[in-house]
Protein backbone atom coordinates (compact mmCIF):
# COMPACT_ATOMS: atom_id res chain seq x y z
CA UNK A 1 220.43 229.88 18.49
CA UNK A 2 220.87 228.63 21.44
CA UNK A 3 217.15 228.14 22.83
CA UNK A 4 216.17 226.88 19.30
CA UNK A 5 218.65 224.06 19.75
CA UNK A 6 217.52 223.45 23.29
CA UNK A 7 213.73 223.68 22.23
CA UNK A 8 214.47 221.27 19.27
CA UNK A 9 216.37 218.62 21.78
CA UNK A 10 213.05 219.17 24.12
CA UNK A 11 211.02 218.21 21.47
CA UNK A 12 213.35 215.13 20.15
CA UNK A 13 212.76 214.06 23.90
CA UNK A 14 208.93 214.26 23.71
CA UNK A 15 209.06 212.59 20.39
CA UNK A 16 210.94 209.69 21.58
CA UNK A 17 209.17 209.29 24.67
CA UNK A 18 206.07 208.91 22.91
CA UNK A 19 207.43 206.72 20.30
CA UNK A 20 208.53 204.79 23.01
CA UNK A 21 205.30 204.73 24.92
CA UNK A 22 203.38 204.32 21.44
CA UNK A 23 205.80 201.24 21.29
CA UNK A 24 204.83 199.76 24.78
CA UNK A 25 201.27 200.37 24.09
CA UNK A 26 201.53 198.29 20.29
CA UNK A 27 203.47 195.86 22.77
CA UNK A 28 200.60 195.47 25.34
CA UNK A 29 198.17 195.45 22.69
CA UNK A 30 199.58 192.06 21.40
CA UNK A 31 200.08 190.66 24.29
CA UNK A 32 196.23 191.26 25.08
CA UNK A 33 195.12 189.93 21.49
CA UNK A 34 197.44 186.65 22.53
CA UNK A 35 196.11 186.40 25.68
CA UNK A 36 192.57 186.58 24.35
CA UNK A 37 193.36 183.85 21.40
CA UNK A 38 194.34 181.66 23.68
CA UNK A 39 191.30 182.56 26.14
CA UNK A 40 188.83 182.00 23.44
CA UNK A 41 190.46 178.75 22.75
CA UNK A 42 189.88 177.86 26.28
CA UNK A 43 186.22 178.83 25.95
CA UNK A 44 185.76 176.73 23.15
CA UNK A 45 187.05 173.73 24.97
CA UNK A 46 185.62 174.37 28.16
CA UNK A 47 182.42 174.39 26.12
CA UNK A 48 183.21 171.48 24.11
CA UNK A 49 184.00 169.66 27.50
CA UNK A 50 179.93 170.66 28.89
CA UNK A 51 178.83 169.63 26.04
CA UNK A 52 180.24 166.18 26.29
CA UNK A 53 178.99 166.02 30.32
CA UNK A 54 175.97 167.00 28.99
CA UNK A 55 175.53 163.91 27.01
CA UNK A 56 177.10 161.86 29.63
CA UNK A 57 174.50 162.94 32.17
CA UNK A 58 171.79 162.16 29.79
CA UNK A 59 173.44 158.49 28.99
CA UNK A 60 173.57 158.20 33.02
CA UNK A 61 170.07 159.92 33.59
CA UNK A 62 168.94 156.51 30.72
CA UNK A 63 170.77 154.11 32.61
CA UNK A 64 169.57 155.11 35.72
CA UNK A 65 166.14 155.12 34.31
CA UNK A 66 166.23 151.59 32.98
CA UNK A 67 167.37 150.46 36.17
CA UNK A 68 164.33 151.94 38.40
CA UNK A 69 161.99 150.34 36.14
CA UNK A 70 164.24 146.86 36.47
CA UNK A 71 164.15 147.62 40.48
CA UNK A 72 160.98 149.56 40.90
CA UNK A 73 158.33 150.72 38.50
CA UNK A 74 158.24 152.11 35.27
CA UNK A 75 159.64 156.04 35.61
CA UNK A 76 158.36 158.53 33.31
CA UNK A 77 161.32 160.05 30.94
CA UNK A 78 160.09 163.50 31.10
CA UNK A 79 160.41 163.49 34.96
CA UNK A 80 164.25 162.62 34.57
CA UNK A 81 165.00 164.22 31.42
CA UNK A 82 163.13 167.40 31.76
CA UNK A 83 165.83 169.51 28.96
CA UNK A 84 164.37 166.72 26.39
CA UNK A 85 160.93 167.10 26.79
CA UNK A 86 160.69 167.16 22.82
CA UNK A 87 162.22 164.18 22.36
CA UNK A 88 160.27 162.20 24.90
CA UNK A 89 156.97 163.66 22.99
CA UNK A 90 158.43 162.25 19.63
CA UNK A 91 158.91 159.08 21.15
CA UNK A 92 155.71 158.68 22.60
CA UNK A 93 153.64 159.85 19.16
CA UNK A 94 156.23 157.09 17.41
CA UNK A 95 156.33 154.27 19.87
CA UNK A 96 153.37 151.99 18.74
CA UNK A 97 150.88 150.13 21.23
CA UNK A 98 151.37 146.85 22.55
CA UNK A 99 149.68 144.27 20.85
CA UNK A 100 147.39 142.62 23.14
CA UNK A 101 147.71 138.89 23.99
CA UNK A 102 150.79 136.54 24.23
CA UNK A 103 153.30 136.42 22.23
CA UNK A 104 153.03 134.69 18.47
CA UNK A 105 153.35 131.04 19.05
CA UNK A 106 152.74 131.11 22.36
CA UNK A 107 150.80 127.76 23.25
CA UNK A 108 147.25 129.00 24.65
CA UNK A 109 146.10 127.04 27.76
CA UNK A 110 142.82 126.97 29.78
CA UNK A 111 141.22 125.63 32.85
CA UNK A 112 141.05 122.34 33.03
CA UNK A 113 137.60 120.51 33.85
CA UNK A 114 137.57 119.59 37.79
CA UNK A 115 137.54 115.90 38.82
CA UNK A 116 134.34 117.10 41.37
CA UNK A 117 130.81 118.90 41.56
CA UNK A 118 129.76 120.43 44.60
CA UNK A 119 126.51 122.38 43.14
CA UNK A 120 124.52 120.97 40.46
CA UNK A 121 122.22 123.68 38.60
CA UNK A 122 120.24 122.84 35.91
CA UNK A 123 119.83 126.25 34.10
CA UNK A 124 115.89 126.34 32.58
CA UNK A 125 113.87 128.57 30.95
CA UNK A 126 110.41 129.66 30.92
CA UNK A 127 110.98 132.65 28.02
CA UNK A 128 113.46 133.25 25.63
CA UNK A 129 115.93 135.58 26.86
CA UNK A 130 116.15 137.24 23.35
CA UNK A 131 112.64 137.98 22.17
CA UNK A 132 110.71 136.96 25.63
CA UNK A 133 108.65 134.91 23.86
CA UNK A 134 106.81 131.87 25.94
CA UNK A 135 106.76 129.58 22.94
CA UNK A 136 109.75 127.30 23.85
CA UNK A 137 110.34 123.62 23.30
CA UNK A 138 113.51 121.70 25.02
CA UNK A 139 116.02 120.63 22.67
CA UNK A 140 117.83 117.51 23.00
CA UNK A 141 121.06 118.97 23.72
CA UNK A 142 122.67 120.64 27.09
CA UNK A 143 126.33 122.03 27.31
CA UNK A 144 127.95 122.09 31.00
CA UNK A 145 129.66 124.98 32.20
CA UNK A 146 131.95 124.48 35.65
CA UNK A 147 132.48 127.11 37.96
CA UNK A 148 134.71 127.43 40.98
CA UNK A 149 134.35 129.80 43.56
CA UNK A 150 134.99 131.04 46.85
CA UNK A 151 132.94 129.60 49.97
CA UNK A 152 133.83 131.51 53.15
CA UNK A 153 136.06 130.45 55.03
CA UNK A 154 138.61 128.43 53.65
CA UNK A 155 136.88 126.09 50.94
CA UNK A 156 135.93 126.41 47.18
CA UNK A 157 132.53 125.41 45.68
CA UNK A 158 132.72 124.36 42.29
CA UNK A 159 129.09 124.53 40.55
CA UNK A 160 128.47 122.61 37.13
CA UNK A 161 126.07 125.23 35.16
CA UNK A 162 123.94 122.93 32.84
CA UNK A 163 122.81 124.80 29.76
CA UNK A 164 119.89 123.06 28.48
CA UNK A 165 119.13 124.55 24.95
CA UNK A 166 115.63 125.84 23.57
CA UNK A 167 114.18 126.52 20.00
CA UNK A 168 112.09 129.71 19.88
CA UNK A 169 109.72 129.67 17.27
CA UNK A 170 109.61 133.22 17.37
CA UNK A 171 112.99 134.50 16.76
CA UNK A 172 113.83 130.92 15.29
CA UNK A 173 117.30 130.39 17.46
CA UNK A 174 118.61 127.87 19.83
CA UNK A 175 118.76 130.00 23.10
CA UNK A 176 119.93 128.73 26.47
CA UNK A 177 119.68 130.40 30.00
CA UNK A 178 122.76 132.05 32.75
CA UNK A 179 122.61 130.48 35.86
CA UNK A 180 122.38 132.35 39.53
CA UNK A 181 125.60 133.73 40.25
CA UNK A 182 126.96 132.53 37.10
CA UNK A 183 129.97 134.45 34.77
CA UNK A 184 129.50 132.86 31.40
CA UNK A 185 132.35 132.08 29.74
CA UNK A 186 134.36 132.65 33.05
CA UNK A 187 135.94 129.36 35.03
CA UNK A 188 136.26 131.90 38.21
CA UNK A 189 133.04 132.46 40.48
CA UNK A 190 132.20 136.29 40.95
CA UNK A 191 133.24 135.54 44.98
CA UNK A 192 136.12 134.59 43.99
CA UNK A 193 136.84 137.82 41.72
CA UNK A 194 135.68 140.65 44.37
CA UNK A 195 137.93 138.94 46.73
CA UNK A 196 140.86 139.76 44.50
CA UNK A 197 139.90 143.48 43.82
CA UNK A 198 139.17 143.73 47.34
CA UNK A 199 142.81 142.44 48.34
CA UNK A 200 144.32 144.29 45.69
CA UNK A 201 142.62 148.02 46.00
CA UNK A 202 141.62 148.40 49.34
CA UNK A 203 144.26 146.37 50.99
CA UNK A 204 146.88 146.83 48.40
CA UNK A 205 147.58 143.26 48.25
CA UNK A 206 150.16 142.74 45.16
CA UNK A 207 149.23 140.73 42.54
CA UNK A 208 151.47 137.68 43.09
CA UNK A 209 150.75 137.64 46.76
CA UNK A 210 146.89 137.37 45.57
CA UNK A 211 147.64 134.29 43.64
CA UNK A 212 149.51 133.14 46.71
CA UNK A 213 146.94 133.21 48.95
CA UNK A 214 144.39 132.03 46.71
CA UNK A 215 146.71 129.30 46.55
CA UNK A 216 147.82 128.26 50.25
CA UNK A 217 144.17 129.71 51.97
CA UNK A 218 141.70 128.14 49.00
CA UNK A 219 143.51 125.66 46.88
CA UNK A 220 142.71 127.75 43.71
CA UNK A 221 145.39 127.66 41.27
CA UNK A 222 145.23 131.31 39.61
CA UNK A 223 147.50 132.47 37.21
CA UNK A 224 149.62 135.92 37.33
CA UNK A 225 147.54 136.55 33.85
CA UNK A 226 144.13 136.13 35.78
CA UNK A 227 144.53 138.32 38.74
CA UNK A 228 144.83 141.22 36.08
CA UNK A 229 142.65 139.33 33.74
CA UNK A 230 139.93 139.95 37.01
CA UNK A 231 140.59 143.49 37.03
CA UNK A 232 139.72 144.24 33.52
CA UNK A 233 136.34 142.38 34.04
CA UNK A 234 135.57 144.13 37.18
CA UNK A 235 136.47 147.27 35.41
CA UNK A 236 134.23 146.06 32.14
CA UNK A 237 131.22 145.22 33.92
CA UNK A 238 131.44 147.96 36.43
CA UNK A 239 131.07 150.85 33.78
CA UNK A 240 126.99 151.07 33.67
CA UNK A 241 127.39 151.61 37.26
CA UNK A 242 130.44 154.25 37.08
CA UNK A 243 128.36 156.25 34.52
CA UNK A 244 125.38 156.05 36.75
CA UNK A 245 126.97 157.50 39.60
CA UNK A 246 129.09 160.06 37.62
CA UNK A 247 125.61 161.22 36.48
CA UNK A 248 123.67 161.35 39.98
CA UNK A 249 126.75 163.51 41.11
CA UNK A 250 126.34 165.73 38.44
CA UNK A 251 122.70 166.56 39.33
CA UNK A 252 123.19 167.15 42.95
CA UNK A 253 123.15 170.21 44.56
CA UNK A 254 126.68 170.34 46.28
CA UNK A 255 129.61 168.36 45.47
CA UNK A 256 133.22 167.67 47.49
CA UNK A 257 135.88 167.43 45.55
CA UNK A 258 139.74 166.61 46.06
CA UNK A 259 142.46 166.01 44.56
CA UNK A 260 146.00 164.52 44.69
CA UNK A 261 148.84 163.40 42.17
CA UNK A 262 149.07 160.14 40.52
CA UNK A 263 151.55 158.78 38.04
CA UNK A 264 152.61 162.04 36.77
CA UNK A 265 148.30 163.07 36.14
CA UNK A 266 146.04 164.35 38.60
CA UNK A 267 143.32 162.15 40.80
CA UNK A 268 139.93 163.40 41.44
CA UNK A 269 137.89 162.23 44.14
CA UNK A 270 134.11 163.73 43.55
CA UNK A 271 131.25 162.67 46.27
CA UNK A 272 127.93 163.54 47.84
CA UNK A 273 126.01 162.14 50.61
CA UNK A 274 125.17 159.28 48.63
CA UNK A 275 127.92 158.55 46.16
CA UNK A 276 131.69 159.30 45.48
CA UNK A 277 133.84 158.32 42.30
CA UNK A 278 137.35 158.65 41.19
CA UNK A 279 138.52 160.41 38.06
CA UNK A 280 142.04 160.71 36.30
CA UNK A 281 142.74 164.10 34.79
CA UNK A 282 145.42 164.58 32.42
């Protein structure tokens, strides 16, 4: 009787000490489920609080933008805002071209006529520069076209182009001639013009520093508008010759080629013996 009552007080003993480790454990157990309530509350803020630098970062990355293009140049987006490359590709497919030209409204202006001639050229002709046809009789009617240009060193030559007119028989139109060295329709001389490109491209001249010295060195009043307006000719009238040597370089034997980055694109330099040309790769 004894031993039972000794084994049953053993066992009481175990039973409590389990209950009471069974308790701890329930008690541990809700301490960890509090402590990871309150750790997944952190998370959420934590990540609500990168989010939020996230889109500061971006708003700074904007600013930061807009100001090198104030400062410097124009910065492509997706080279400071490479996590939104989508977004920058949705702009670009939504953001409409510039219309060309001034603004609506804006007043046009042009050249006025120059109180001197240097040059007189009376522009003839002995065929019709349409048809080729000999058959020509002079009208009674001319139209003057000035010119100013570049004489080297330091002075201008402005040449008075007079277009006398013809009526071809054959082709039945009033035709009229280009004079030597003449740009028709242009009040800048072509000396003038490869001057420009010359300091702009190979001595990377800027723009308004062009127009200065056009000014101070020549006494040519240019406008900002015409420097670039002289580009766009140059680059106009030099495509026959572009194509021509893009084409001799294709048929020759060997070829040198290099390369090197340029606005966010890739420039290719391509030459022989004979020729070499520049091309912009996407």
């Amino acid at each position: 009787m004894t031993e039972f009552r000794d084994l049953q007080r053993h066992d009481n003993d175990k039973v409590k000490k389990l209950f009471d480790e069974h308790k701890k454990l329930r008690q541990e157990s809700v301490r960890i489920m509090q402590n990871n309530r309150k750790l997944e509350k952190d998370n959420k803020r934590l990540s609500d609080n990168v989010r939020y630098l996230k889109l500061d970062i971006k708003e700074l990355m904007v600013q930061l933008n807009e100001l090198k293009e104030m400062v410097f140049k124009k910065v492509s987006k997706k080279k400071w805002m490479p996590w939104n490359k989508d977004d920058d590709e949705d702009d670009e497919k939504d953001k409409k071209p510039k219309k060309p030209g001034a603004k609506k409204g804006h007043e046009g202006k042009t050249r006025e006529k120059p109180e001197r001639v240097d040059v007189h050229q009376d522009v003839m002709l002995k065929e019709c520069p349409e048809c080729h046809s000999n058959d020509l009789s002079l009208c009674q009617r001319h139209e003057d076209h000035y010119q100013e240009d570049i004489i080297i060193p330091t002075k201008t030559e402005i040449t008075r182009f007079r277009h006398h007119y013809y009526y071809c028989k054959c082709c039945r139109k009033t035709v009229h001639g280009t004079g030597i060295g003449e740009l028709p329709g242009s009040f800048i001389g072509p000396n003038a013009k490869a001057f420009s490109a010359y300091l702009r491209y190979h001595m990377s001249v800027p723009y308004r520093k062009v127009q200065a010295l056009l000014d101070k060195v020549f006494n040519m009043k240019v406008g900002m508008g015409s420097c670039v307006g002289f580009d766009k000719q140059l680059r106009s009238r030099g495509q026959p010759l572009y194509e021509t040597l893009r084409e001799r370089i294709k048929d020759s034997p060997w070829i040198n080629a290099d390369e090197t980055g340029w606005k966010g694109k890739w420039l290719w330099c391509l030459g022989n013996n004979e020729s070499v040309v520049d091309e912009r790769q996407l």
